[in-house]
C-alpha atoms as a PDB file:
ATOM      1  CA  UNK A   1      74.881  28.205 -10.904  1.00  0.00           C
ATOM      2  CA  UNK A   2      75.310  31.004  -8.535  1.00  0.00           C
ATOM      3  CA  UNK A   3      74.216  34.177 -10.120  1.00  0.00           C
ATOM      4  CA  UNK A   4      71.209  35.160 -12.378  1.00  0.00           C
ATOM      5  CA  UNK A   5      72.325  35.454 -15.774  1.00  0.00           C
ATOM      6  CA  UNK A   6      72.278  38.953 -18.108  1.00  0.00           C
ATOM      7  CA  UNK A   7      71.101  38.499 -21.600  1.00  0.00           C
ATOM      8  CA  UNK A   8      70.202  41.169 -24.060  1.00  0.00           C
ATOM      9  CA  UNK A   9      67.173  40.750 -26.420  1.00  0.00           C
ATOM     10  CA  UNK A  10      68.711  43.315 -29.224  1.00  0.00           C
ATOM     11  CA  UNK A  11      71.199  40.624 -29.922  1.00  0.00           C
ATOM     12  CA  UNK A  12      68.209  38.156 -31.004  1.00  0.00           C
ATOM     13  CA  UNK A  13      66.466  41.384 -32.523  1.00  0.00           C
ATOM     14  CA  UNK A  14      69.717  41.767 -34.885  1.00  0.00           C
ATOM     15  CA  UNK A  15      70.495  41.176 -38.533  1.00  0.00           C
ATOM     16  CA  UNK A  16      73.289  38.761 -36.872  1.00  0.00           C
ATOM     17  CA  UNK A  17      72.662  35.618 -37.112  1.00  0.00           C
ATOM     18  CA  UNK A  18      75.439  34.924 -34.535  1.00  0.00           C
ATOM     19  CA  UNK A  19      74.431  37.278 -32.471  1.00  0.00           C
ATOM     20  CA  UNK A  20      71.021  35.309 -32.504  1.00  0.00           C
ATOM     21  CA  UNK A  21      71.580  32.527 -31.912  1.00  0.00           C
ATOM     22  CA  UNK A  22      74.062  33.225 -29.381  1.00  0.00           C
ATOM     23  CA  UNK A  23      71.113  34.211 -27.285  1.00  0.00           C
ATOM     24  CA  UNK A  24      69.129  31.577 -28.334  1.00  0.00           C
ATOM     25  CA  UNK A  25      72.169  29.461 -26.526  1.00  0.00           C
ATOM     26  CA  UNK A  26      72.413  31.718 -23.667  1.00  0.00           C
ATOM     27  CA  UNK A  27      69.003  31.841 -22.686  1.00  0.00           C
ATOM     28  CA  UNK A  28      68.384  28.298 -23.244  1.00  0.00           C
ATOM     29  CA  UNK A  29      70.978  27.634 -21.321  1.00  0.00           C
ATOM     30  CA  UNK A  30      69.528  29.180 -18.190  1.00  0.00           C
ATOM     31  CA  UNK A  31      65.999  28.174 -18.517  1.00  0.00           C
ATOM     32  CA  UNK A  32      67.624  24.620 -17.953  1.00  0.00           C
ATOM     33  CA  UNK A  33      69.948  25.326 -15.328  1.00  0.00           C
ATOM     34  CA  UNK A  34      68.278  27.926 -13.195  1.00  0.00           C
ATOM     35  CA  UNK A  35      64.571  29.332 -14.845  1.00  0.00           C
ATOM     36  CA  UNK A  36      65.718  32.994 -14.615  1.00  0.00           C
ATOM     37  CA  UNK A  37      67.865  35.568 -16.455  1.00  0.00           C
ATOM     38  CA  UNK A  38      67.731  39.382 -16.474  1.00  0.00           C
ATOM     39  CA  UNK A  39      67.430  40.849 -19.581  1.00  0.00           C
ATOM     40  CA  UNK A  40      68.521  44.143 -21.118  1.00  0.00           C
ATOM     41  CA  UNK A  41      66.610  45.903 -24.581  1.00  0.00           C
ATOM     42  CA  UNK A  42      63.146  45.213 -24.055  1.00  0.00           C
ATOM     43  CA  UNK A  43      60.513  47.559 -25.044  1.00  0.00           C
ATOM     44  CA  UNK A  44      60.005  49.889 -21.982  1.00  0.00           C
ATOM     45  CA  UNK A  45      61.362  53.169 -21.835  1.00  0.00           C
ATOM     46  CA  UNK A  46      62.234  55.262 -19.034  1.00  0.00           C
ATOM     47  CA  UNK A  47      59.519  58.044 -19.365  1.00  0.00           C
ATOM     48  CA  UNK A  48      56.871  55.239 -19.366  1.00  0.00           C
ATOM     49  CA  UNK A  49      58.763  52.981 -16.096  1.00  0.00           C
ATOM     50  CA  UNK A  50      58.361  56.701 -14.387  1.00  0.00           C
ATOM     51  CA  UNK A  51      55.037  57.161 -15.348  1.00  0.00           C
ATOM     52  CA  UNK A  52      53.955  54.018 -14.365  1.00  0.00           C
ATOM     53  CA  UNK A  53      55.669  54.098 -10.798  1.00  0.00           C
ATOM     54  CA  UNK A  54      54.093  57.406  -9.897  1.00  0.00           C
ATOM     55  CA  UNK A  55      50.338  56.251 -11.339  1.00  0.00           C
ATOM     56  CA  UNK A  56      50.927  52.485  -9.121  1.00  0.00           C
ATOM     57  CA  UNK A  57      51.829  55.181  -5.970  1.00  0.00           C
ATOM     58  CA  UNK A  58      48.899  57.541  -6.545  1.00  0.00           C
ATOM     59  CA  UNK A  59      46.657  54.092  -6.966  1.00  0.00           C
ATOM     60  CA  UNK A  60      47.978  52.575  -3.630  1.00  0.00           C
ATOM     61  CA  UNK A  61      48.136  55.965  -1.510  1.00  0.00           C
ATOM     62  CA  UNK A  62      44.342  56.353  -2.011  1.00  0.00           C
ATOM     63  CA  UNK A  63      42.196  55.530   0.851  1.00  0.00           C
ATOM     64  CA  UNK A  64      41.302  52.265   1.523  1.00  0.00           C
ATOM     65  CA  UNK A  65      37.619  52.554   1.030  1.00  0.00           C
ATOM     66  CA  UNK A  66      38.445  53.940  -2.351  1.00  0.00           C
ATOM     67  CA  UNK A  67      40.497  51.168  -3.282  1.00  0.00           C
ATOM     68  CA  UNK A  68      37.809  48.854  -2.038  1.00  0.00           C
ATOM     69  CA  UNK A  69      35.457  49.790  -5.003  1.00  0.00           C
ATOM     70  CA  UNK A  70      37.702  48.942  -7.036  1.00  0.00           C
ATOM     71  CA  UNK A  71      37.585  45.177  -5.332  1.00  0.00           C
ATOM     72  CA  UNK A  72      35.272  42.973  -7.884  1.00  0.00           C
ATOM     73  CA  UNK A  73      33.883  40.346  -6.298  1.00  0.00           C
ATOM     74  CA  UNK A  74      32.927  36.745  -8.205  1.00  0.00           C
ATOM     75  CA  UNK A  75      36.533  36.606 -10.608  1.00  0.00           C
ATOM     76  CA  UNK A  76      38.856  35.468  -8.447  1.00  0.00           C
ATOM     77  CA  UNK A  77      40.859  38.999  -8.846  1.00  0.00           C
ATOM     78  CA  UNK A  78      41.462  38.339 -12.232  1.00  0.00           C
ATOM     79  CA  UNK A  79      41.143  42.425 -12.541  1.00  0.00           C
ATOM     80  CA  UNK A  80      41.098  45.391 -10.416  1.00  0.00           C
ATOM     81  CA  UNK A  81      42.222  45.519  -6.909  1.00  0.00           C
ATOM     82  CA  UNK A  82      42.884  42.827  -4.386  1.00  0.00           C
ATOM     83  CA  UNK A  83      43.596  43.832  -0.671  1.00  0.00           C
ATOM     84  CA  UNK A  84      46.334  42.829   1.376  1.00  0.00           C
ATOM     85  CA  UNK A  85      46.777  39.798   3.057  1.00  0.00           C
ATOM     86  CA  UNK A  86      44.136  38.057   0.662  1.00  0.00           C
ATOM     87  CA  UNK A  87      46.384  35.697  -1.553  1.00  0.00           C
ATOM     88  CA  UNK A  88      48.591  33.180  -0.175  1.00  0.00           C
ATOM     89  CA  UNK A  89      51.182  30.863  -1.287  1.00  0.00           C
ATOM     90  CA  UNK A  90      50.257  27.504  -2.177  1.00  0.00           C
ATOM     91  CA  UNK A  91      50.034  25.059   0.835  1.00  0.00           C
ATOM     92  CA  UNK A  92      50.555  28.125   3.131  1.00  0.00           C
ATOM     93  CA  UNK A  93      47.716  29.482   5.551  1.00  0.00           C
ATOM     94  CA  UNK A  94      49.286  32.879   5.975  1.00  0.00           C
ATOM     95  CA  UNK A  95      48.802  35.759   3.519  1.00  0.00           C
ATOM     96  CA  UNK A  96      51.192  37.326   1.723  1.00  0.00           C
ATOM     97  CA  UNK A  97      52.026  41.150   2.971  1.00  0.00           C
ATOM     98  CA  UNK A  98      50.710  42.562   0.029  1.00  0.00           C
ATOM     99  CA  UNK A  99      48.108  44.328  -2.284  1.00  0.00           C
ATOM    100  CA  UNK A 100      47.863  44.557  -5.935  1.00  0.00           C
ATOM    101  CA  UNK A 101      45.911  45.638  -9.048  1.00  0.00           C
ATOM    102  CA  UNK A 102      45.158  43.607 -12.207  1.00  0.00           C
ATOM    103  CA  UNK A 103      45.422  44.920 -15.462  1.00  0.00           C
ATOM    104  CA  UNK A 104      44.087  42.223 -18.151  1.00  0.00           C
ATOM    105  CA  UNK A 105      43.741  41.684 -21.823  1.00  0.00           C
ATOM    106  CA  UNK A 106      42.950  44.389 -23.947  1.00  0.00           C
ATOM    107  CA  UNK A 107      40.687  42.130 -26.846  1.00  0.00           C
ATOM    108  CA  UNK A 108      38.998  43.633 -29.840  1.00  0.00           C
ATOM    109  CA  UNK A 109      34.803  42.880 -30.153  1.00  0.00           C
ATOM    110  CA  UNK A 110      36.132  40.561 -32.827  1.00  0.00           C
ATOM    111  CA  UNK A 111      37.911  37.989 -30.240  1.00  0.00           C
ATOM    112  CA  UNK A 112      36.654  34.695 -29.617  1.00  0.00           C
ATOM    113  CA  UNK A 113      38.214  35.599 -26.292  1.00  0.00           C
ATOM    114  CA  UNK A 114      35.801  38.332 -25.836  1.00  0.00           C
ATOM    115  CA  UNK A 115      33.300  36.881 -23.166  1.00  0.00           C
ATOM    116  CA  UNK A 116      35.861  34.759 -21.582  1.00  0.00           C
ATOM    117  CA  UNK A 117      37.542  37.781 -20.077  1.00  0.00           C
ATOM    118  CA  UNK A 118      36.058  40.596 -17.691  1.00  0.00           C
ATOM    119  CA  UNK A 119      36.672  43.780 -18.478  1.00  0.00           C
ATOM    120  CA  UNK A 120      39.378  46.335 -17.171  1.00  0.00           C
ATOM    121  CA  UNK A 121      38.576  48.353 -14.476  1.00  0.00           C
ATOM    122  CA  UNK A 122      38.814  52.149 -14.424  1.00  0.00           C
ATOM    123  CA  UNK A 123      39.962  54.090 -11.481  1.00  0.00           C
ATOM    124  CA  UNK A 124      38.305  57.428 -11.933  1.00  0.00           C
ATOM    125  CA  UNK A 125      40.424  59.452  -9.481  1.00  0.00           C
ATOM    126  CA  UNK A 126      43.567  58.821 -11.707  1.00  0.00           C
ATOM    127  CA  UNK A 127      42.855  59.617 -14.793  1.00  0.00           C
ATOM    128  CA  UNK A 128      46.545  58.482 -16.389  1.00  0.00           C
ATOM    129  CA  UNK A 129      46.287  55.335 -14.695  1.00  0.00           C
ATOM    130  CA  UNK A 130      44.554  52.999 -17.080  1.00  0.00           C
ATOM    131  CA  UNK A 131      46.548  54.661 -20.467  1.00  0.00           C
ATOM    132  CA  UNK A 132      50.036  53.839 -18.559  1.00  0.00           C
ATOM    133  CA  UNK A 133      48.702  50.609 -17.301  1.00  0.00           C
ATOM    134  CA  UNK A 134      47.651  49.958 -21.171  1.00  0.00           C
ATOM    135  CA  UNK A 135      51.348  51.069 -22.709  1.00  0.00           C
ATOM    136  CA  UNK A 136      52.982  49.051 -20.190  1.00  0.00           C
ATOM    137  CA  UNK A 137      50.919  46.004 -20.566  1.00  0.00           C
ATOM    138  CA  UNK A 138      51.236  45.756 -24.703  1.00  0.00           C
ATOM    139  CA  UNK A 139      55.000  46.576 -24.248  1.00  0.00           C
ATOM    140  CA  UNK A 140      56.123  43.766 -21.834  1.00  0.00           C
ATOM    141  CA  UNK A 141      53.858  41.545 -23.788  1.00  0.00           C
ATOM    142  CA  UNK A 142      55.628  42.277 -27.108  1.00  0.00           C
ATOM    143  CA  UNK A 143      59.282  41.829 -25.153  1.00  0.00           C
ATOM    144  CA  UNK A 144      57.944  38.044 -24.115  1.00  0.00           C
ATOM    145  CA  UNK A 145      56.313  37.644 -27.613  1.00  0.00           C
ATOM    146  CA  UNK A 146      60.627  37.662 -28.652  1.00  0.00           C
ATOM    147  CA  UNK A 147      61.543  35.801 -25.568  1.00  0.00           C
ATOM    148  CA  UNK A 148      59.397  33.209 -26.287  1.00  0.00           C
ATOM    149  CA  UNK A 149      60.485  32.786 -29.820  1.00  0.00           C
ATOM    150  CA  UNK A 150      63.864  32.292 -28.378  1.00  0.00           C
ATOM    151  CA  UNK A 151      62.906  29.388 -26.458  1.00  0.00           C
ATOM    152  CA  UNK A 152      60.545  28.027 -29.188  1.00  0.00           C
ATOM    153  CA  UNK A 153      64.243  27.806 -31.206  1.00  0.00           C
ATOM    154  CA  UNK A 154      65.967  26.191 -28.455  1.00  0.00           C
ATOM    155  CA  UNK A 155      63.128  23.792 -28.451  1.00  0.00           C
ATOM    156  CA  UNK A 156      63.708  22.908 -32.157  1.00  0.00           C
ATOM    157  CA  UNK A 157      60.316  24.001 -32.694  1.00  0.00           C
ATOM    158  CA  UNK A 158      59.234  26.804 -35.697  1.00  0.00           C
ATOM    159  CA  UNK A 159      60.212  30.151 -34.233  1.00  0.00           C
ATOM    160  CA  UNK A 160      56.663  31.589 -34.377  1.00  0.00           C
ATOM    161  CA  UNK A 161      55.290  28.622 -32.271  1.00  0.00           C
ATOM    162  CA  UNK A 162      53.933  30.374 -29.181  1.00  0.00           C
ATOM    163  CA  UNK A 163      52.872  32.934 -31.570  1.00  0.00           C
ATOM    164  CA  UNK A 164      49.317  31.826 -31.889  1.00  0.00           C
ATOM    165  CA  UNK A 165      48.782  30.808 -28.341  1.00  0.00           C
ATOM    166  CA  UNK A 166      49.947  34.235 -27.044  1.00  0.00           C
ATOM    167  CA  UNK A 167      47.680  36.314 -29.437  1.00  0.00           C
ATOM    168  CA  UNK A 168      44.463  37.295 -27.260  1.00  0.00           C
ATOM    169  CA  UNK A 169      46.152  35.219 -24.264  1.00  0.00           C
ATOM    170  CA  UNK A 170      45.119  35.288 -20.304  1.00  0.00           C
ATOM    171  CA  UNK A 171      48.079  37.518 -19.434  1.00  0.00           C
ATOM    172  CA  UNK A 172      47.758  40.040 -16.205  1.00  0.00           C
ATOM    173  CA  UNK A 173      49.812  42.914 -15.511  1.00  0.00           C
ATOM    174  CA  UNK A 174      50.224  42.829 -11.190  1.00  0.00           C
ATOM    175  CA  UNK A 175      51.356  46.386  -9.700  1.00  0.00           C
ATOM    176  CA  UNK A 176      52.314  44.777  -5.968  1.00  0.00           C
ATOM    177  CA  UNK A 177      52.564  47.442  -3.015  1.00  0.00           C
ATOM    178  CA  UNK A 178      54.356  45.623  -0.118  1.00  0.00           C
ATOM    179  CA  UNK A 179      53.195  48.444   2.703  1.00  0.00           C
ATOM    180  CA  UNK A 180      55.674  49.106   5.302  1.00  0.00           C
ATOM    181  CA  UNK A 181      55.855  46.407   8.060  1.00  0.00           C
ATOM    182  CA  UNK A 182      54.602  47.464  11.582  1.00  0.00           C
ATOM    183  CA  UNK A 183      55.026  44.389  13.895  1.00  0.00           C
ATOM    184  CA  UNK A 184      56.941  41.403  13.756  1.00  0.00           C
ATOM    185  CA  UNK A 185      54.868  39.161  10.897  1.00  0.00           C
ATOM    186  CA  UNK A 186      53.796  35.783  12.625  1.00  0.00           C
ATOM    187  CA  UNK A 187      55.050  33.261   9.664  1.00  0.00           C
ATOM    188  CA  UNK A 188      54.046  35.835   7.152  1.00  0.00           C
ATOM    189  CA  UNK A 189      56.123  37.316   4.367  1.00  0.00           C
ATOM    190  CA  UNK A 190      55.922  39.731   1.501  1.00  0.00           C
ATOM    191  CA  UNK A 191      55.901  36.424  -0.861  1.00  0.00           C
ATOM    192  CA  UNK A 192      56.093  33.454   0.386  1.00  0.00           C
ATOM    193  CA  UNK A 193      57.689  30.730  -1.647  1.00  0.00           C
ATOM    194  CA  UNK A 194      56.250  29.809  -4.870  1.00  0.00           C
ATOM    195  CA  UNK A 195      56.399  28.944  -8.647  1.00  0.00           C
ATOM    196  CA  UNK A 196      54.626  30.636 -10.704  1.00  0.00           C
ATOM    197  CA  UNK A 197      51.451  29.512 -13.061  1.00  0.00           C
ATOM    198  CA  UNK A 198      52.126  31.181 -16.397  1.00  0.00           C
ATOM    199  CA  UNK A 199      54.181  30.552 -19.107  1.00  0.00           C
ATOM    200  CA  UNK A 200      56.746  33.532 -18.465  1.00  0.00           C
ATOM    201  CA  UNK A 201      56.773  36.100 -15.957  1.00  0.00           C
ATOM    202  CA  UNK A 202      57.999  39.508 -16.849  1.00  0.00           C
ATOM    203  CA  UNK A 203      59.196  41.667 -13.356  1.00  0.00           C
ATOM    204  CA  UNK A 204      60.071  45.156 -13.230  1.00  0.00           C
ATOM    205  CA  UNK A 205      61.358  46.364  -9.800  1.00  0.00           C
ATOM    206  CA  UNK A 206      63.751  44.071  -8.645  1.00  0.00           C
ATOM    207  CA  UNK A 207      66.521  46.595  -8.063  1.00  0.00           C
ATOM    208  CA  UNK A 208      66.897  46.023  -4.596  1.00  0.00           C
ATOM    209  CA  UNK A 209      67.383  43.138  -2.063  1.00  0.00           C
ATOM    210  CA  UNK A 210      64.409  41.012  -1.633  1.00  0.00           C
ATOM    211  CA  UNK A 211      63.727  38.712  -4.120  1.00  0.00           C
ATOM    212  CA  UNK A 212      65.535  35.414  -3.903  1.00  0.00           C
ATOM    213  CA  UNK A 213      65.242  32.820  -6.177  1.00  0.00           C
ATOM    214  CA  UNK A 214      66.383  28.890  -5.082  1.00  0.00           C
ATOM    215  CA  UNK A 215      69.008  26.938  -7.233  1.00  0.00           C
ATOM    216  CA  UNK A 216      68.773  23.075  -7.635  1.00  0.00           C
ATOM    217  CA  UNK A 217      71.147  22.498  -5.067  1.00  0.00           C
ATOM    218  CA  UNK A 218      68.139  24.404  -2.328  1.00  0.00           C
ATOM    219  CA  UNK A 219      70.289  27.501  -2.229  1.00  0.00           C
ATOM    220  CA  UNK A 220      69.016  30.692  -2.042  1.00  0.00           C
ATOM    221  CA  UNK A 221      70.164  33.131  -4.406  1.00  0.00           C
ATOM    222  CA  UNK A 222      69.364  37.089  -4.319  1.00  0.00           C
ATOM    223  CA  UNK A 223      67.674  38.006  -8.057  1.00  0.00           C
ATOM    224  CA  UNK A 224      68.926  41.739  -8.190  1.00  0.00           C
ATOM    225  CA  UNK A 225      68.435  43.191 -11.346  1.00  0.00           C
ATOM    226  CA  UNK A 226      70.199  46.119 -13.244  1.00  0.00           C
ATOM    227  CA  UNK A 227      68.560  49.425 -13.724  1.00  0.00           C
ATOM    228  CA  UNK A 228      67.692  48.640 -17.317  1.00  0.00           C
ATOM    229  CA  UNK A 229      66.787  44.688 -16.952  1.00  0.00           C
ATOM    230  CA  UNK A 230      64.204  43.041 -16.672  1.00  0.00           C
ATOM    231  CA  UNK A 231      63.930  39.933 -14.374  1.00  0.00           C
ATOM    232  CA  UNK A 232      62.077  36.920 -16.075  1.00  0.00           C
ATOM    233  CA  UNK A 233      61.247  33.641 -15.285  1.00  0.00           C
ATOM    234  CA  UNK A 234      59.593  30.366 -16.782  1.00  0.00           C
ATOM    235  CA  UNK A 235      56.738  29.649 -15.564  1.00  0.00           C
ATOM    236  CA  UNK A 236      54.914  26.233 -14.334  1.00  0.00           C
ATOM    237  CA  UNK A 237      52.632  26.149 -18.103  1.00  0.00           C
ATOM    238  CA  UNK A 238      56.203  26.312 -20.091  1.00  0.00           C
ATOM    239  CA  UNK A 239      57.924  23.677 -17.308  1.00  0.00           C
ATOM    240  CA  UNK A 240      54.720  21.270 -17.643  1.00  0.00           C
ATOM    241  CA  UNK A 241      55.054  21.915 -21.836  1.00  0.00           C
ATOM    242  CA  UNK A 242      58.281  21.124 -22.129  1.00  0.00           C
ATOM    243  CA  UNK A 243      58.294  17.786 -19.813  1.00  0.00           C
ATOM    244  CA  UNK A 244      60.601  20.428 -17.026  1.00  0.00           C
ATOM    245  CA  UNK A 245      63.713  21.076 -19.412  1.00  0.00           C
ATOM    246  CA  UNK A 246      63.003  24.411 -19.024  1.00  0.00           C
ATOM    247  CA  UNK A 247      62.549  24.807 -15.017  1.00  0.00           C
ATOM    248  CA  UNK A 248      59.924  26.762 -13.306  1.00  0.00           C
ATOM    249  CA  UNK A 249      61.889  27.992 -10.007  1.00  0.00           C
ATOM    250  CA  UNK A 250      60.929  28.370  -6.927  1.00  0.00           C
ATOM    251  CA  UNK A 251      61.377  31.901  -5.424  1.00  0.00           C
ATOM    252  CA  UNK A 252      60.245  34.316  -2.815  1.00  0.00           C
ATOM    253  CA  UNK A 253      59.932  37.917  -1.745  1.00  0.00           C
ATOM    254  CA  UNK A 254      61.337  38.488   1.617  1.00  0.00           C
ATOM    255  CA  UNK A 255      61.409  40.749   4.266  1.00  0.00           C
ATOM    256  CA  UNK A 256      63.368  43.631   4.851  1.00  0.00           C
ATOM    257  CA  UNK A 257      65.789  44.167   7.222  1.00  0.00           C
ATOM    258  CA  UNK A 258      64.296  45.143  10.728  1.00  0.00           C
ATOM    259  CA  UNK A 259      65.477  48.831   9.840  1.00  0.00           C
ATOM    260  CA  UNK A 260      63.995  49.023   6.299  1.00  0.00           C
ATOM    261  CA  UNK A 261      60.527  48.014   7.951  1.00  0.00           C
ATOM    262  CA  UNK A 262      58.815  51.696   7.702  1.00  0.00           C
ATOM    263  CA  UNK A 263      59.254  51.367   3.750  1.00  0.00           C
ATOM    264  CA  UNK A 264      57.435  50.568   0.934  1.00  0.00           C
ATOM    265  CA  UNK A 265      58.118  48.466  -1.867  1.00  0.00           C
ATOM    266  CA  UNK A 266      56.942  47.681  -5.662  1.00  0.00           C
ATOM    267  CA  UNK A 267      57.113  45.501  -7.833  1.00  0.00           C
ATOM    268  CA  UNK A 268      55.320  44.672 -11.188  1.00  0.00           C
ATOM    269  CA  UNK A 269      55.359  41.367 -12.763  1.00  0.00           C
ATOM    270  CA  UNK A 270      53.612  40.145 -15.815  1.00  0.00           C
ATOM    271  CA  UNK A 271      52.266  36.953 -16.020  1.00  0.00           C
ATOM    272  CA  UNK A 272      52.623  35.864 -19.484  1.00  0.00           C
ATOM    273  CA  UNK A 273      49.558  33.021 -20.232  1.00  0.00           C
ATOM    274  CA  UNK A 274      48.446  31.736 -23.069  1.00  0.00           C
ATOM    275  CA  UNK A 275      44.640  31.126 -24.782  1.00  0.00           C
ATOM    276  CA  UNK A 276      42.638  28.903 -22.243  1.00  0.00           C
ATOM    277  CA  UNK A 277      42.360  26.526 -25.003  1.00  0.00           C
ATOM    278  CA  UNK A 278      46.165  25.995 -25.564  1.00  0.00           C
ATOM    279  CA  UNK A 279      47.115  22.394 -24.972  1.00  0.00           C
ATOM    280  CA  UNK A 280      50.038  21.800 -22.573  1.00  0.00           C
ATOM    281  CA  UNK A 281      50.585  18.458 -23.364  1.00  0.00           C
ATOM    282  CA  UNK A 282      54.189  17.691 -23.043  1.00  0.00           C
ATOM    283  CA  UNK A 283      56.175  18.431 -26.267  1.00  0.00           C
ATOM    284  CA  UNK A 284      56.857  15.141 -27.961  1.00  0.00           C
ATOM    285  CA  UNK A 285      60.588  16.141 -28.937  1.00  0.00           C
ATOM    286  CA  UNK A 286      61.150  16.807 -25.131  1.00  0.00           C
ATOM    287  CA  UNK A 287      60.151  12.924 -23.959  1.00  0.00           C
ATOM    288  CA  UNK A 288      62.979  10.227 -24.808  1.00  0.00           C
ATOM    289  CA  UNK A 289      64.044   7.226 -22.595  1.00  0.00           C
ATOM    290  CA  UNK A 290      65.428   9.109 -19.792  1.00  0.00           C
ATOM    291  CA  UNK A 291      62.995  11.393 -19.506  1.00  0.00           C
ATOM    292  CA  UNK A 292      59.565   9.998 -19.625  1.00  0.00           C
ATOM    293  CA  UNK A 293      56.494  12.177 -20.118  1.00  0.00           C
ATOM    294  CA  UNK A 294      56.041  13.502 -16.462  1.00  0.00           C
ATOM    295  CA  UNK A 295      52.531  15.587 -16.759  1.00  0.00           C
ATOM    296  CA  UNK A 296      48.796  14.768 -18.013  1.00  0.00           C
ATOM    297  CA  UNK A 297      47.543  16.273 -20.443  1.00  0.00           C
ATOM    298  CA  UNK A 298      45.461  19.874 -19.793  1.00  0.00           C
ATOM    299  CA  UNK A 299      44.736  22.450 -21.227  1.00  0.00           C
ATOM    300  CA  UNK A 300      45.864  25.870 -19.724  1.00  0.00           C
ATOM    301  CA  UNK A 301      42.538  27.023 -18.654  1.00  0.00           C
ATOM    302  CA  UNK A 302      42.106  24.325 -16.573  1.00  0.00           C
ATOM    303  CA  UNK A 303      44.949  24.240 -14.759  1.00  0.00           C
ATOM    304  CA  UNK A 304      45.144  27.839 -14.190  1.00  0.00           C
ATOM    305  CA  UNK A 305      41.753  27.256 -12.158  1.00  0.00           C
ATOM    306  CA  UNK A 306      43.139  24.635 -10.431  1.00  0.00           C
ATOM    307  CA  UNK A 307      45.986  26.991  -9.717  1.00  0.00           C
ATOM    308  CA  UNK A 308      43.870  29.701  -8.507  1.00  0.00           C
ATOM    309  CA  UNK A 309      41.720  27.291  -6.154  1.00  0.00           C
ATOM    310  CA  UNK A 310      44.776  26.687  -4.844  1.00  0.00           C
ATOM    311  CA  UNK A 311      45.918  30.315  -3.964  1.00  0.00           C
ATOM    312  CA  UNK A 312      42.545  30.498  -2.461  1.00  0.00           C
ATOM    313  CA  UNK A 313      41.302  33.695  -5.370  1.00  0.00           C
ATOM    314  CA  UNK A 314      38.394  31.293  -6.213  1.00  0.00           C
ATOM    315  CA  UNK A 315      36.070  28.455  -4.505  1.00  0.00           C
ATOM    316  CA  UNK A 316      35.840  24.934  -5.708  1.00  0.00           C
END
């Protein structure tokens, strides 16, 4: 496969049942074949992408001592800011040429979740910031509530089966600011090559040139999405569920072109996880004879600490 396919999530949204399961085909398709597609009529809107941009620029245009309050030590920058250079790839020693924010779960006192999550930070300088953050979060959550009922279809599984898992889930909303690049980076770039943990990623801002995603033949492709799509991706939780039929790619975020160094760019993914207790035991219908169970058994909050050991955000 050469390109990243375009799918559009008002087809599975429609009375058609065609027109469903067409998608349901379609993005099943490329989850196997690649791990990405861009998709078209998810549940962001214009007014709130350009809200969002301008509140993510106000956030990273603040000094840096101001960000640094915002820096909470002892959660492995599960929420509020991280500063650049701090996360790295796994297996790499250089960090990436970025910083971020972390918006998190938004439970009610009710949740069992409650005390497993720390709270959302507040930037009091920006007083929009946390409301758009908020919108933006629940919307791009309810978008990969659908996706996910997709796959759970092309899995031959009950179409509400990630349902449960999702509800009250780990899932972080990442503003990235790649700053502009002053000096030749020494084996550094703006992402270095990775998968990612989660189940599915969500990314807005992949307009332009940069991301690159690698095929199964070690090629790599540019991901450049449409105005109006959204780039997403599975994830290593879904690849480990589903014994790798659906593939977790591995891509990367490179660096500009030598005269494109004095700019900025962002880009906001979010990380889709499940409850910590979720089981990702491989899927029994997705183990026959020539393809034997390939992962232990875990549940998702314990590999995503592995995971984040790994990325050096937390100590063993």
């Amino acid at each position: 496969m050469k390109a990243i396919p375009s799918v559009d999530l008002s087809d599975f949204l429609s009375d058609d049942n065609n027109r469903k399961q067409q998608f349901v085909n379609q993005i099943g398709k490329a989850y196997e074949e690649i791990g990405f597609v861009a998709l078209k009529g998810h549940f962001l809107n214009d007014e709130l992408i350009t809200s969002l941009y301008q509140e993510i620029k106000n956030f990273f245009e603040l000094p840096l001592d101001t960000k640094k309050k915002y820096e909470i030590e002892g959660i492995g920058g599960q929420r509020g800011y991280t500063s650049f250079g701090k996360e790295h790839a796994k297996g790499k020693k250089e960090g990436d040429l970025k910083e971020f924010w972390h918006f998190g779960q938004y439970v009610t006192k009710e949740s069992k979740y409650k005390d497993e999550y720390p709270d959302n930070v507040i930037v009091s300088e920006l007083p929009e910031f946390n409301e758009i953050g908020k919108i933006t979060y629940q919307m791009l959550e309810k978008t990969a509530k659908y996706v996910l009922r997709a796959l759970a279809l092309h899995l031959n599984l009950e179409e509400t089966y990630f349902d449960n898992f999702i509800k009250d889930g780990n899932s972080i909303l990442r503003p990235i600011h790649y700053p502009p690049i002053t000096s030749e980076p020494k084996n550094a770039v703006r992402a270095a090559a990775h998968g990612d943990i989660n189940l599915i990623t969500l990314l807005m801002g992949a307009q332009g040139k940069g991301l690159q995603v690698q095929n199964h033949h070690g090629e790599w492709l540019d991901a450049i999405a449409e105005p109006d799509e959204l780039m997403i991706n599975v994830g290593d939780m879904l690849s480990r569920h589903t014994n790798n039929k659906l593939k977790s790619t591995i891509h990367r975020v490179v660096n500009p072109p030598k005269e494109l160094w004095g700019t900025s760019r962002y880009s906001i993914p979010f990380f889709m996880h499940p409850v910590s207790d979720m089981k990702l035991d491989v899927l029994e219908s997705c183990i026959d004879a020539n393809n034997p169970k390939q992962f232990d058994d875990i549940t998702a909050g314990d590999y995503l600490n592995e995971r984040l050991v790994e990325l050096g955000l937390i100590k063993e």
